[in-house]
PDB file of N, CA and C in Angstrom:
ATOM      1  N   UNK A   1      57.103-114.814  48.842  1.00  0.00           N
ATOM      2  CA  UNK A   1      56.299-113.622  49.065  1.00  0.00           C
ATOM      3  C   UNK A   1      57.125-112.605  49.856  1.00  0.00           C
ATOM      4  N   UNK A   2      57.069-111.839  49.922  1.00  0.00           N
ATOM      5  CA  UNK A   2      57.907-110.054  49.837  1.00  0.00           C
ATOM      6  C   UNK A   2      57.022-109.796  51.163  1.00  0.00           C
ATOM      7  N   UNK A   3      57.719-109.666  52.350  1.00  0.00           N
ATOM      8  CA  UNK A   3      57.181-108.917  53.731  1.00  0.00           C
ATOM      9  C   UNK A   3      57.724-107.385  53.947  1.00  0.00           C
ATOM     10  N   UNK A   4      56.405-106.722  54.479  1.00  0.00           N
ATOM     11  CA  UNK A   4      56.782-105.450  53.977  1.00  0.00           C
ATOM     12  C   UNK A   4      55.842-104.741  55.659  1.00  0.00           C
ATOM     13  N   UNK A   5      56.889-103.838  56.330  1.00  0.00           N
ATOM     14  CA  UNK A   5      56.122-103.744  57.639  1.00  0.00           C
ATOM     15  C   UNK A   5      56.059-102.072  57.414  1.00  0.00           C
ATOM     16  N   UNK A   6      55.221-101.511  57.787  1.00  0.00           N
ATOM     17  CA  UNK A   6      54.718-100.146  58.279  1.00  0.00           C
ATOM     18  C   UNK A   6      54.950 -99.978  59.545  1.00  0.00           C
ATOM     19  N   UNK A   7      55.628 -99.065  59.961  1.00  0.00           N
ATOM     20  CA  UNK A   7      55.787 -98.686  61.423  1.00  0.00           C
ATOM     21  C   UNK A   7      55.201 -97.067  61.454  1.00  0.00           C
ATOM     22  N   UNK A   8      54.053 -96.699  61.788  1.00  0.00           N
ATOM     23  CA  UNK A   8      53.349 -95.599  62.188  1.00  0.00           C
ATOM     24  C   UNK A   8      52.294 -95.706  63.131  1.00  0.00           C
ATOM     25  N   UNK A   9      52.336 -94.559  64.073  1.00  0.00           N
ATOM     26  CA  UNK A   9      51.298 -94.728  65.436  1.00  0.00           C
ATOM     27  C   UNK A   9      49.914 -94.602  64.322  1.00  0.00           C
ATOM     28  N   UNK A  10      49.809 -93.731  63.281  1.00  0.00           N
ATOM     29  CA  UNK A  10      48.438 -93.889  63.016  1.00  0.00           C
ATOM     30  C   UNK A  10      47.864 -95.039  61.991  1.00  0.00           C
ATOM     31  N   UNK A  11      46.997 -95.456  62.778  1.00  0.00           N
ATOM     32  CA  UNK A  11      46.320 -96.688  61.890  1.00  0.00           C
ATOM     33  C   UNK A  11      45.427 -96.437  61.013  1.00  0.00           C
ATOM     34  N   UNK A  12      44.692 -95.326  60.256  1.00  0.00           N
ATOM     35  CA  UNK A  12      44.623 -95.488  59.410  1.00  0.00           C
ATOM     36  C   UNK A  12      46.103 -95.042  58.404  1.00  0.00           C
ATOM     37  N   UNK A  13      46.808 -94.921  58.623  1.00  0.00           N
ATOM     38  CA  UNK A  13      48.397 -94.713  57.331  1.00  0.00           C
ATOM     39  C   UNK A  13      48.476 -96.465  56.966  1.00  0.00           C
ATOM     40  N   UNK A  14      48.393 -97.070  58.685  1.00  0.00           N
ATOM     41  CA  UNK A  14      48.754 -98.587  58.315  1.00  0.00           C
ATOM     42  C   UNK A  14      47.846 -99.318  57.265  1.00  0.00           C
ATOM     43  N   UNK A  15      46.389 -99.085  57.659  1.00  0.00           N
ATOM     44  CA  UNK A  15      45.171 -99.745  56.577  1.00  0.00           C
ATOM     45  C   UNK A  15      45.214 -99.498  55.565  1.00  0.00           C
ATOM     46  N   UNK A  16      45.423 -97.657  54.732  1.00  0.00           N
ATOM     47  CA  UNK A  16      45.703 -97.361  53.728  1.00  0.00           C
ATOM     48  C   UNK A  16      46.884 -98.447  52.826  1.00  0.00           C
ATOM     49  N   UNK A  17      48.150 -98.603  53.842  1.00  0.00           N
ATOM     50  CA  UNK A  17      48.640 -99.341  52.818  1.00  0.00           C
ATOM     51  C   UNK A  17      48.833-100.784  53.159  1.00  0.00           C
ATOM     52  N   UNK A  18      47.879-101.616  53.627  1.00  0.00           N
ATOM     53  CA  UNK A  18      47.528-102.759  53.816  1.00  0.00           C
ATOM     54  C   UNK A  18      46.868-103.004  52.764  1.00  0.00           C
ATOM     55  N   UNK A  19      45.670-101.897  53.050  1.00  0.00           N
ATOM     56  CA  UNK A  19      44.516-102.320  51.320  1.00  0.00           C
ATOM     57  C   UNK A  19      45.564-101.931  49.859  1.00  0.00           C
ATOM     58  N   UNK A  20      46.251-100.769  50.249  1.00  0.00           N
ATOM     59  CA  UNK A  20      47.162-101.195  48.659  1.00  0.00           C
ATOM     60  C   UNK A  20      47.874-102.203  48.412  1.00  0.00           C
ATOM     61  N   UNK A  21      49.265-102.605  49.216  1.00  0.00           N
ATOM     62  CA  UNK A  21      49.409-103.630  49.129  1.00  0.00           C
ATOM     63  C   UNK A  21      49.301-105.156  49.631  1.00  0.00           C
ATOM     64  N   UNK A  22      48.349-105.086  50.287  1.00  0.00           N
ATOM     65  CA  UNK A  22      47.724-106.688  50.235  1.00  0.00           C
ATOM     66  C   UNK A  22      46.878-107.468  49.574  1.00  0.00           C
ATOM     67  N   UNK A  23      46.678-107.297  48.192  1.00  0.00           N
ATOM     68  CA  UNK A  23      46.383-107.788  47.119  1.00  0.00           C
ATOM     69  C   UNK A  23      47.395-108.046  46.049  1.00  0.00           C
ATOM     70  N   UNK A  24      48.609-107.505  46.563  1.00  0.00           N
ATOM     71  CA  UNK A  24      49.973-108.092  45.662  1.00  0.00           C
ATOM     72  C   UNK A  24      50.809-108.784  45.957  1.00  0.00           C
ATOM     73  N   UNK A  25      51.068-109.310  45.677  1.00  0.00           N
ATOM     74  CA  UNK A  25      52.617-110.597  46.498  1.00  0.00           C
ATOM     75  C   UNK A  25      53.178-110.331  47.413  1.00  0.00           C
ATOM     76  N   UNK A  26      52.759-109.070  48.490  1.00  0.00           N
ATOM     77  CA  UNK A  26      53.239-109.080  49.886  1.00  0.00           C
ATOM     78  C   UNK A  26      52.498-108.928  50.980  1.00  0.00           C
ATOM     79  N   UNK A  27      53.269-109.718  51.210  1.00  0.00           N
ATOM     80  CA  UNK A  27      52.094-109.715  52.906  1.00  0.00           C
ATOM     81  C   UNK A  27      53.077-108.504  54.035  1.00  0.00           C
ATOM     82  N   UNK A  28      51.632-107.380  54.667  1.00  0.00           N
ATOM     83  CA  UNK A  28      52.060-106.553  55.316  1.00  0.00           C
ATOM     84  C   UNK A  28      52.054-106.922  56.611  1.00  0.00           C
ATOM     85  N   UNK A  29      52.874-106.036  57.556  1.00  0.00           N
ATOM     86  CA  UNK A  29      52.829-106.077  58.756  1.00  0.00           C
ATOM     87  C   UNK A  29      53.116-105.277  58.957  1.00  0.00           C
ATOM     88  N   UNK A  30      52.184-105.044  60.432  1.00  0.00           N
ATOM     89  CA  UNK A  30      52.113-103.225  61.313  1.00  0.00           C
ATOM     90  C   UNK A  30      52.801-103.415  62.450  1.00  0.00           C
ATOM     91  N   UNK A  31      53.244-102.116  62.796  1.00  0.00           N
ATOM     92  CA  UNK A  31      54.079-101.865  63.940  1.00  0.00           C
ATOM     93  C   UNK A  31      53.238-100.604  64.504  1.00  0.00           C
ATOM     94  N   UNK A  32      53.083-100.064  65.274  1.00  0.00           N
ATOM     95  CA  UNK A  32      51.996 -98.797  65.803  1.00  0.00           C
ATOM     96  C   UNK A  32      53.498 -98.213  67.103  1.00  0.00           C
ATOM     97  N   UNK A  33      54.686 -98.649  67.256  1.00  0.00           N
ATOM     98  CA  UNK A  33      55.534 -97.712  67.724  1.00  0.00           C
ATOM     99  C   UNK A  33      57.166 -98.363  67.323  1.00  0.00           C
ATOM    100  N   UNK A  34      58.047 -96.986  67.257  1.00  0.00           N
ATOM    101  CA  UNK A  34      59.104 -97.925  66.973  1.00  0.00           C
ATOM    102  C   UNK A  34      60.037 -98.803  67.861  1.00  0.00           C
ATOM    103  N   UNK A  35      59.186 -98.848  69.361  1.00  0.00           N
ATOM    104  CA  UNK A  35      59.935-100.287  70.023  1.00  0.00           C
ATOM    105  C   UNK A  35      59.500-101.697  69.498  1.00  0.00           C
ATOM    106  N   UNK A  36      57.756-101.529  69.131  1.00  0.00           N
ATOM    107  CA  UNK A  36      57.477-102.559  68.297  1.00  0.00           C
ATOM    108  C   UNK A  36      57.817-102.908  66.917  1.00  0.00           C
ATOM    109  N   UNK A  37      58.445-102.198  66.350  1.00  0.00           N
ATOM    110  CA  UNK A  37      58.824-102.346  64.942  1.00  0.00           C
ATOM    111  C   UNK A  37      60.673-102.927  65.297  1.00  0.00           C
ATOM    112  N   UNK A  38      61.209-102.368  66.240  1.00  0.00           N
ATOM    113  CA  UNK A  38      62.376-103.206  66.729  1.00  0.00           C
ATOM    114  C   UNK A  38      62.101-104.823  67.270  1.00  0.00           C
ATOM    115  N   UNK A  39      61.462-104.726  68.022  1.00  0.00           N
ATOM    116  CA  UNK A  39      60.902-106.221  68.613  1.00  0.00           C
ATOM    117  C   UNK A  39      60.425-107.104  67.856  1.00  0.00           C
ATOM    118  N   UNK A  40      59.595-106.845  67.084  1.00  0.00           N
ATOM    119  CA  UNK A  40      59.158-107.828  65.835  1.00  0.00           C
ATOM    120  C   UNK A  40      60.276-107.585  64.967  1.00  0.00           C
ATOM    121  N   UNK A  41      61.199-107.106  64.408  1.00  0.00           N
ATOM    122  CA  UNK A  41      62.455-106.929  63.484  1.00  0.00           C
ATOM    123  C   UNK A  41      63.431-108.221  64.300  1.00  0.00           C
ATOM    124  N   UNK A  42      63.325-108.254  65.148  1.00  0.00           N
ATOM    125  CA  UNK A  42      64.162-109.103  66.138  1.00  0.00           C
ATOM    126  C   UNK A  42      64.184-110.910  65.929  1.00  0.00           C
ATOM    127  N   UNK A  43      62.715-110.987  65.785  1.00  0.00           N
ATOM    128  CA  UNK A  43      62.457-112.142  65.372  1.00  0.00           C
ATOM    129  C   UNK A  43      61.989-112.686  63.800  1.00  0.00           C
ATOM    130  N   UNK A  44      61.700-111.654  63.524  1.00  0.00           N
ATOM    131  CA  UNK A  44      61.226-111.970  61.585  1.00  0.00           C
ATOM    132  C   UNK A  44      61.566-110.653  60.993  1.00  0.00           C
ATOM    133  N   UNK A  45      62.993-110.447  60.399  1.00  0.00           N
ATOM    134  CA  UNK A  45      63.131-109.549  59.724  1.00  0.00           C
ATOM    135  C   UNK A  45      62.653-109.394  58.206  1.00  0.00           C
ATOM    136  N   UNK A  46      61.409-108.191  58.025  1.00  0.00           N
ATOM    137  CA  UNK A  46      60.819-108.431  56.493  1.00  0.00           C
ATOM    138  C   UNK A  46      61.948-107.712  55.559  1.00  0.00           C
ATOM    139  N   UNK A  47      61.286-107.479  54.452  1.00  0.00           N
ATOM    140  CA  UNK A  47      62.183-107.404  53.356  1.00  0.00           C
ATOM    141  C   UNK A  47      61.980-105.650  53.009  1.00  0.00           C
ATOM    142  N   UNK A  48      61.097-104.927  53.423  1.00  0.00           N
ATOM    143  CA  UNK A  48      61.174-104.044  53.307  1.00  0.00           C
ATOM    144  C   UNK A  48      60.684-102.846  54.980  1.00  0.00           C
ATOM    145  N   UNK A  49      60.980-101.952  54.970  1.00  0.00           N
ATOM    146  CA  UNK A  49      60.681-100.969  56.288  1.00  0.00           C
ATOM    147  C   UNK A  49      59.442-100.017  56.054  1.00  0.00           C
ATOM    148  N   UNK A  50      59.144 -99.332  56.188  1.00  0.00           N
ATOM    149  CA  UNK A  50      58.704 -97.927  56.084  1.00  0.00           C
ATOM    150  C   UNK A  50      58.011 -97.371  57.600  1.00  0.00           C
ATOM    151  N   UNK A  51      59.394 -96.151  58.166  1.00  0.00           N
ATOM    152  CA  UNK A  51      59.107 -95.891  59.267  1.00  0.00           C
ATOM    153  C   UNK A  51      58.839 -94.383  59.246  1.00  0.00           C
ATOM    154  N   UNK A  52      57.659 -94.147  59.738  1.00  0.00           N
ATOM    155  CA  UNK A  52      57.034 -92.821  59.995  1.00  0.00           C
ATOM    156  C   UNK A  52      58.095 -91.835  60.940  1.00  0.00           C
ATOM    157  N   UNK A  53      58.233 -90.503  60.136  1.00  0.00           N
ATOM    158  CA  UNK A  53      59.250 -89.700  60.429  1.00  0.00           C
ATOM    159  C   UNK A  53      59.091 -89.371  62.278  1.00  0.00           C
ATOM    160  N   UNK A  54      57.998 -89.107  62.405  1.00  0.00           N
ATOM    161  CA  UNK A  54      57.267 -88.514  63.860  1.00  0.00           C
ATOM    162  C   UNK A  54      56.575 -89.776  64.763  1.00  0.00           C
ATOM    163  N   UNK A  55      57.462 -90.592  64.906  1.00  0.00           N
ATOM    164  CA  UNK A  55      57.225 -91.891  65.878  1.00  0.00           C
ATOM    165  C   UNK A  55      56.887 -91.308  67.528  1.00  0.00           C
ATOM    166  N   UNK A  56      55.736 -91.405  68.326  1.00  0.00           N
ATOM    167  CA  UNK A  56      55.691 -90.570  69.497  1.00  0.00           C
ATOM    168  C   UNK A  56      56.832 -91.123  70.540  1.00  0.00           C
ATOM    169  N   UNK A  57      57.172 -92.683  70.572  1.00  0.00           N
ATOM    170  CA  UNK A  57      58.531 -93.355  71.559  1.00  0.00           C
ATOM    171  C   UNK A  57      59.642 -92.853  71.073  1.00  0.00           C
ATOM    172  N   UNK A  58      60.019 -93.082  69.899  1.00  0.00           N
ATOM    173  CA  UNK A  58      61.463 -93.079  69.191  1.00  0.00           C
ATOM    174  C   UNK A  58      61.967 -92.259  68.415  1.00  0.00           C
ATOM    175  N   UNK A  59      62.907 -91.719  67.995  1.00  0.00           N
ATOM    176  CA  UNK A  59      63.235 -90.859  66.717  1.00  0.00           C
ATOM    177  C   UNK A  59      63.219 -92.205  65.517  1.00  0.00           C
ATOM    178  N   UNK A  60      63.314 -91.965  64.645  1.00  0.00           N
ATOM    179  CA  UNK A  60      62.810 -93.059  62.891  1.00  0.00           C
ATOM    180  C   UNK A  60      64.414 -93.387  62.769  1.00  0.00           C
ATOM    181  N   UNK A  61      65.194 -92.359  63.221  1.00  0.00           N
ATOM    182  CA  UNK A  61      66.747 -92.783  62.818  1.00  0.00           C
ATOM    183  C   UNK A  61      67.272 -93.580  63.778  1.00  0.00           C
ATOM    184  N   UNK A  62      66.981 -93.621  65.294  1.00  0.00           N
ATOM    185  CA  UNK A  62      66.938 -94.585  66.384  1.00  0.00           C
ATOM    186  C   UNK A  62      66.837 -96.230  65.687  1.00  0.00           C
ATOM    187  N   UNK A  63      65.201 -95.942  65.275  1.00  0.00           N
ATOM    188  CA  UNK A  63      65.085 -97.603  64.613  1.00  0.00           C
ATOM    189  C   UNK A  63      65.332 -97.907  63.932  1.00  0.00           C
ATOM    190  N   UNK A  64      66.111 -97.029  61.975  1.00  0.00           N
ATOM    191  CA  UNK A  64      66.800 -97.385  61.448  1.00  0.00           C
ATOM    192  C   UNK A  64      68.047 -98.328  62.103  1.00  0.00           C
ATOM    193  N   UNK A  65      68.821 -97.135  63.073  1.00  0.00           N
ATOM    194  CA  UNK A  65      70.243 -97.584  63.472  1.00  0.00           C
ATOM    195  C   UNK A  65      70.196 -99.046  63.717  1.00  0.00           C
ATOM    196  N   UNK A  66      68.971 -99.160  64.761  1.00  0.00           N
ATOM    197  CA  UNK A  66      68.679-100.535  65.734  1.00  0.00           C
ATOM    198  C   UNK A  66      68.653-101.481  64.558  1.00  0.00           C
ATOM    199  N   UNK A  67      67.986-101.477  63.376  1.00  0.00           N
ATOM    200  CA  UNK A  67      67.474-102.700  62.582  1.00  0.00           C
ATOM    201  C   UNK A  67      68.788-102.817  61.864  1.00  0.00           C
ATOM    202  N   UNK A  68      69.615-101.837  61.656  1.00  0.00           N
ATOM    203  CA  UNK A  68      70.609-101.683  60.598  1.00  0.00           C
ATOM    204  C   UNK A  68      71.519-102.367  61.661  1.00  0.00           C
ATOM    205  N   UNK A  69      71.996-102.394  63.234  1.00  0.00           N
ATOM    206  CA  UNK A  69      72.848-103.206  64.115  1.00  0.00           C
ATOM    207  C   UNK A  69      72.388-104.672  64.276  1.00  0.00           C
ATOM    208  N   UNK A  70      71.005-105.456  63.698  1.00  0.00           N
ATOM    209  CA  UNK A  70      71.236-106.188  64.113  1.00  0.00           C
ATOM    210  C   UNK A  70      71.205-107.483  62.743  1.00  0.00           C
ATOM    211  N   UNK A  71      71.947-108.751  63.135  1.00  0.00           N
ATOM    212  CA  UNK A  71      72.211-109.281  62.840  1.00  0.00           C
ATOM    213  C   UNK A  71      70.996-110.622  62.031  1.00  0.00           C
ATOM    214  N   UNK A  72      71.105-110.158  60.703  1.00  0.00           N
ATOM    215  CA  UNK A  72      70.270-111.294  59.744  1.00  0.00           C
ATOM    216  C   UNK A  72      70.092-111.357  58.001  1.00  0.00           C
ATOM    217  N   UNK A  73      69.876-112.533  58.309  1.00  0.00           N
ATOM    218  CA  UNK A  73      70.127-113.095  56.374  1.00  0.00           C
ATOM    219  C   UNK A  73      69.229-111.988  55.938  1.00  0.00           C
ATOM    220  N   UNK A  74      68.127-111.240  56.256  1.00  0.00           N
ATOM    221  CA  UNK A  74      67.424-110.702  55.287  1.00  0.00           C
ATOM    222  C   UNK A  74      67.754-108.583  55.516  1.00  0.00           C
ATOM    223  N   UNK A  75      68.587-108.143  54.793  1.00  0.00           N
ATOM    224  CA  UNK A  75      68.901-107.039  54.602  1.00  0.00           C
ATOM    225  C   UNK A  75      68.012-105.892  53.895  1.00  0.00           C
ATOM    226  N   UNK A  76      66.731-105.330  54.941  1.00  0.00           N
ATOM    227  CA  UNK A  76      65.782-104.430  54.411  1.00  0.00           C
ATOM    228  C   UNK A  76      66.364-103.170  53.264  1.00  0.00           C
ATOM    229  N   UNK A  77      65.192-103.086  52.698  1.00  0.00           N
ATOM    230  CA  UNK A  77      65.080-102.016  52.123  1.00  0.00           C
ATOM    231  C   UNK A  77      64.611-101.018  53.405  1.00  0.00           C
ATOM    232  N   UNK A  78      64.750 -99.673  53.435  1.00  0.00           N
ATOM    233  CA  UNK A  78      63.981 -99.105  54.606  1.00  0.00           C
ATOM    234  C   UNK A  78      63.707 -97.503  53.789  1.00  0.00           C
ATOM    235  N   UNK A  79      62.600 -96.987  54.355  1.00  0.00           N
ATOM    236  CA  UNK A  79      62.012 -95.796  53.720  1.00  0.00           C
ATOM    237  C   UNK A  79      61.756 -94.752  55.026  1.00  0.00           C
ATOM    238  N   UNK A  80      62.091 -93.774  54.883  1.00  0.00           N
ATOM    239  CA  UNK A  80      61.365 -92.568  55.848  1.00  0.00           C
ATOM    240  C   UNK A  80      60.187 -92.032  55.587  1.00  0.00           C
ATOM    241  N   UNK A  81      59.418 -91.954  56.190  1.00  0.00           N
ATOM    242  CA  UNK A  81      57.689 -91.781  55.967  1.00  0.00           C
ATOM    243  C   UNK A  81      57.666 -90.244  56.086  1.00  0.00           C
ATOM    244  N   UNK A  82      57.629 -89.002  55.292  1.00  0.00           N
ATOM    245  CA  UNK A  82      57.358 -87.783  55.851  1.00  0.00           C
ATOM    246  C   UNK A  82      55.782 -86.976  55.503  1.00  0.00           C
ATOM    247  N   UNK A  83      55.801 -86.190  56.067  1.00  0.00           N
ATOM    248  CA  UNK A  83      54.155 -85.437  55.798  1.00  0.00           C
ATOM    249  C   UNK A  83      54.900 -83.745  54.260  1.00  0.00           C
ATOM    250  N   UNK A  84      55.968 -83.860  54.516  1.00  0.00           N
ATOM    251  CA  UNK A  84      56.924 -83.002  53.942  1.00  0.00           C
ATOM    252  C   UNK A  84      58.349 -83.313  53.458  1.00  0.00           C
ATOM    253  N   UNK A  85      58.217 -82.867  52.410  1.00  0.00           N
ATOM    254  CA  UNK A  85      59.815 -82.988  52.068  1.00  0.00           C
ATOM    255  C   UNK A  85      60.744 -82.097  52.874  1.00  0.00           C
ATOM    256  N   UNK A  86      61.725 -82.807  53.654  1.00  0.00           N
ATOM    257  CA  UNK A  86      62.430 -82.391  54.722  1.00  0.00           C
ATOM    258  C   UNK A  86      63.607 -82.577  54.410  1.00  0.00           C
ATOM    259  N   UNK A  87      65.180 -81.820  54.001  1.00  0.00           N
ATOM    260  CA  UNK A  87      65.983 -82.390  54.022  1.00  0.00           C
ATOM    261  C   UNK A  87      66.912 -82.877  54.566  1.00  0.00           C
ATOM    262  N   UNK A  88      66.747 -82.306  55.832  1.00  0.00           N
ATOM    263  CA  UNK A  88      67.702 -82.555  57.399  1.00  0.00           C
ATOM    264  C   UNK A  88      67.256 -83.885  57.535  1.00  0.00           C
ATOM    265  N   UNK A  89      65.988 -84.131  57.732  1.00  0.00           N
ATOM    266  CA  UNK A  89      65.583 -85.460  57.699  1.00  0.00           C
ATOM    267  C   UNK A  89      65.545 -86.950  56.930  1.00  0.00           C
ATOM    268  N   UNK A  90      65.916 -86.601  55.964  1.00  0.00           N
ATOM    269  CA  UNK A  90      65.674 -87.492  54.474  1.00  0.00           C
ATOM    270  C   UNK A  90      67.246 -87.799  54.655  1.00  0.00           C
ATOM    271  N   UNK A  91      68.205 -86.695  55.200  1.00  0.00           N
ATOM    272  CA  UNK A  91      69.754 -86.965  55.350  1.00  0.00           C
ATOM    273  C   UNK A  91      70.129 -87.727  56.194  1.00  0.00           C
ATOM    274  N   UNK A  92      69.863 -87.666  57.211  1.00  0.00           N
ATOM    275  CA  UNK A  92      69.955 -88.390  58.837  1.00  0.00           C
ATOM    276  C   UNK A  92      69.498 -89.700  58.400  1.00  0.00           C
ATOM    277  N   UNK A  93      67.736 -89.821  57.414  1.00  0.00           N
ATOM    278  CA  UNK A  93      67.671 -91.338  58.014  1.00  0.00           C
ATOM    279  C   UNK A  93      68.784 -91.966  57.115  1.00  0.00           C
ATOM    280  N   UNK A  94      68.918 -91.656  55.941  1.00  0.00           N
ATOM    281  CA  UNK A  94      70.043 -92.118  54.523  1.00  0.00           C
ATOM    282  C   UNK A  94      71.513 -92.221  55.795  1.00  0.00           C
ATOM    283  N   UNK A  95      72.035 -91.150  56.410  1.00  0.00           N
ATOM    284  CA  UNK A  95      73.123 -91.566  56.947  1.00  0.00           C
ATOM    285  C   UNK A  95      72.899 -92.892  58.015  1.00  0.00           C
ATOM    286  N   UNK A  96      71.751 -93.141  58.132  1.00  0.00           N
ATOM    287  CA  UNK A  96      71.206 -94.313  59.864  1.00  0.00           C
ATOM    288  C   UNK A  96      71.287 -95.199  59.210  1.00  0.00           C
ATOM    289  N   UNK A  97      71.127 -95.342  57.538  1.00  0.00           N
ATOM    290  CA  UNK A  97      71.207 -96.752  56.669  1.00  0.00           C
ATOM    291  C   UNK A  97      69.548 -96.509  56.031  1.00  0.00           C
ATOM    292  N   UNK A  98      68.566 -95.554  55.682  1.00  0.00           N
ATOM    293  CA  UNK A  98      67.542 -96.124  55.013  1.00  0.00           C
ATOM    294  C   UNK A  98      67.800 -95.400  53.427  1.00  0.00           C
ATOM    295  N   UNK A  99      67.040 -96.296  52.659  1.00  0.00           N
ATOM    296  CA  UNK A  99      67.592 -95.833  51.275  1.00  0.00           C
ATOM    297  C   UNK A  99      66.242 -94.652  50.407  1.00  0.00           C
ATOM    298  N   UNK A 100      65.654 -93.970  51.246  1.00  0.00           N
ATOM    299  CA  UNK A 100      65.022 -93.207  50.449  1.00  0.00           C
ATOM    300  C   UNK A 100      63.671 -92.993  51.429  1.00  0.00           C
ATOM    301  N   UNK A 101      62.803 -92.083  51.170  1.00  0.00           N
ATOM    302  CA  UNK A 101      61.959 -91.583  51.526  1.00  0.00           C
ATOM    303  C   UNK A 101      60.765 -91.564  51.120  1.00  0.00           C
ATOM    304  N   UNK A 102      58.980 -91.414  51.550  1.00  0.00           N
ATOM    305  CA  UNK A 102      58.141 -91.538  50.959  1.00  0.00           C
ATOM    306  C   UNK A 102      57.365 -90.437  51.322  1.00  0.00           C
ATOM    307  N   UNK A 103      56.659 -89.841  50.700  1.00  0.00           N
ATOM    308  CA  UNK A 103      55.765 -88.696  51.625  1.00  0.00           C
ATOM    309  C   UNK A 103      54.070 -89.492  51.924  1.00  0.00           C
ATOM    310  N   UNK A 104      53.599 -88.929  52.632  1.00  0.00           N
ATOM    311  CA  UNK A 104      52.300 -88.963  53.234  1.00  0.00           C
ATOM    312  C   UNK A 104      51.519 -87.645  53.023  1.00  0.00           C
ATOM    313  N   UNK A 105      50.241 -87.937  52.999  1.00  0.00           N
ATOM    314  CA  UNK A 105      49.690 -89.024  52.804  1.00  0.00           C
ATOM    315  C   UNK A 105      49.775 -89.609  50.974  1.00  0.00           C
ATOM    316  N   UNK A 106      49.956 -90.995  50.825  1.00  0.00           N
ATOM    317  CA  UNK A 106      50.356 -91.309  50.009  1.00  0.00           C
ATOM    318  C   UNK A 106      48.790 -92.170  49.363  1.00  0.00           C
ATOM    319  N   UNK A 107      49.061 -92.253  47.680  1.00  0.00           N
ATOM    320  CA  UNK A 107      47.936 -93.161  47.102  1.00  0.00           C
ATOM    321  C   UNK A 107      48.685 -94.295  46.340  1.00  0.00           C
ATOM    322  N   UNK A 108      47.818 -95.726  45.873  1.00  0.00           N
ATOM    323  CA  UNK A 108      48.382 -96.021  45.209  1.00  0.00           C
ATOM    324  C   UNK A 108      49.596 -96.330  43.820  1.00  0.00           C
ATOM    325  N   UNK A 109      49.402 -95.312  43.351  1.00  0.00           N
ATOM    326  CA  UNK A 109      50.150 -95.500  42.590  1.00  0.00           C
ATOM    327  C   UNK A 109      51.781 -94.910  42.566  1.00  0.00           C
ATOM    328  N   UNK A 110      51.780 -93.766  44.080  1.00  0.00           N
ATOM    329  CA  UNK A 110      52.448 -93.021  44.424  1.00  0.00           C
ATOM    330  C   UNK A 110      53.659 -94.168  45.273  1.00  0.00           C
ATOM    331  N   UNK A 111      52.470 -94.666  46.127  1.00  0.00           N
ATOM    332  CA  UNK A 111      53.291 -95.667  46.690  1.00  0.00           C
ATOM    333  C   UNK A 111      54.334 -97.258  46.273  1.00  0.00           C
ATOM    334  N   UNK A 112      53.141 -97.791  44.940  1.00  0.00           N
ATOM    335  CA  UNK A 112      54.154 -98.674  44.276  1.00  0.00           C
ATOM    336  C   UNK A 112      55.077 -98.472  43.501  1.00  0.00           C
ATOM    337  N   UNK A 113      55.126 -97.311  42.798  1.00  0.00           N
ATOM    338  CA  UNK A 113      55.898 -96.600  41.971  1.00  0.00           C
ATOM    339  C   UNK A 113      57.349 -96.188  43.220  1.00  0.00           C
ATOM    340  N   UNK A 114      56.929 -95.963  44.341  1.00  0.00           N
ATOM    341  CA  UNK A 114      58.302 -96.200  45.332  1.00  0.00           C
ATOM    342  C   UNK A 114      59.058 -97.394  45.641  1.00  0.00           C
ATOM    343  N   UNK A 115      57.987 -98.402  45.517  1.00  0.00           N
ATOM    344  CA  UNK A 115      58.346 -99.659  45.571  1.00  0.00           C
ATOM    345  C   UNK A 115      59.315 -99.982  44.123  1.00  0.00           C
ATOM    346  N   UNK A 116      58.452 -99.457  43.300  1.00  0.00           N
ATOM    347  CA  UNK A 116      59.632-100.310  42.007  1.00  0.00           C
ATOM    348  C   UNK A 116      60.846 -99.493  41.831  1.00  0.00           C
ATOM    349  N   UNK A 117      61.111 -98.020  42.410  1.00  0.00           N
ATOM    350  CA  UNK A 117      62.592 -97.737  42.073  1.00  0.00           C
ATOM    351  C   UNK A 117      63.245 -98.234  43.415  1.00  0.00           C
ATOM    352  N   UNK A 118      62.741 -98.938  44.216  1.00  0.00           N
ATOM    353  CA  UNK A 118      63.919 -99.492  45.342  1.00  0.00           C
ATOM    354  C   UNK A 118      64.117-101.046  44.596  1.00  0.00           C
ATOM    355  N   UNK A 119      63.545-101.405  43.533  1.00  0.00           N
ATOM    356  CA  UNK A 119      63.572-102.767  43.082  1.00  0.00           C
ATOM    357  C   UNK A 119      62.746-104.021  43.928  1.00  0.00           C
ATOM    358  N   UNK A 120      61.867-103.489  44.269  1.00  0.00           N
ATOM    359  CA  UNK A 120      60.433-104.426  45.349  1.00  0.00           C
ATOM    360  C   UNK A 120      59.413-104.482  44.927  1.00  0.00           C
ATOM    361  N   UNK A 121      59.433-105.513  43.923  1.00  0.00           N
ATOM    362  CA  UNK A 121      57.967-105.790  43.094  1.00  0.00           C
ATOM    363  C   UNK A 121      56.883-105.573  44.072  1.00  0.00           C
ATOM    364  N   UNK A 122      55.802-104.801  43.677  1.00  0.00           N
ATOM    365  CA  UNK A 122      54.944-104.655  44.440  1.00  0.00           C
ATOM    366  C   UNK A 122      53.401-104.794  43.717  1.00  0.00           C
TER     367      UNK A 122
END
């Protein structure tokens, strides 16, 4: 099964895509800041990221860098969460190591259809 964590302060972004994808072969997990999305990365690294551009602790390219320095068998996919297509931003997180971007607010089909061009059955 395919672990797939959300890192955004707002909880409904997290529920939205809990109820999308937790009826498909992955089990989600929330992070609500990006020291917690480092800290839990620390001990169970999932298989995919998606970190909200406007984290209120951290910059999103901070916790890219952090997850991308540390050391483990499982090598995320990682996504930048934006409310806008930004390209200063979409550049930075791609240079921090994440491979692509998602906008918000997002619906189903918007969102698995991101999932299948990173190759993450969803």
């Amino acid at each position: 099964m395919k672990r797939c964590m959300f890192v955004d302060d707002s909880s409904v972004i997290r529920k939205v895509a809990r109820r999308i994808l937790g009826g498909s072969d992955m089990l989600v997990i929330e992070a609500a800041s990006g020291f917690d999305a480092v800290e839990m990365c620390t001990a169970d690294m999932p298989d995919i990221i998606v970190i909200d551009g406007a984290l209120p602790d951290m910059q999103a390219v901070d916790v890219i860098r952090r997850l991308r320095a540390m050391e483990s068998p499982v090598q995320p996919q990682i996504l930048i969460s934006l409310v806008e297509v930004d390209v200063a931003s979409i550049m930075r997180a791609k240079r921090a190591g994440a491979q692509g971007y998602l906008l918000k607010p997002f619906n189903r089909p918007q969102l698995l259809e991101c999932f299948r061009t990173l190759s993450v059955a969803a």
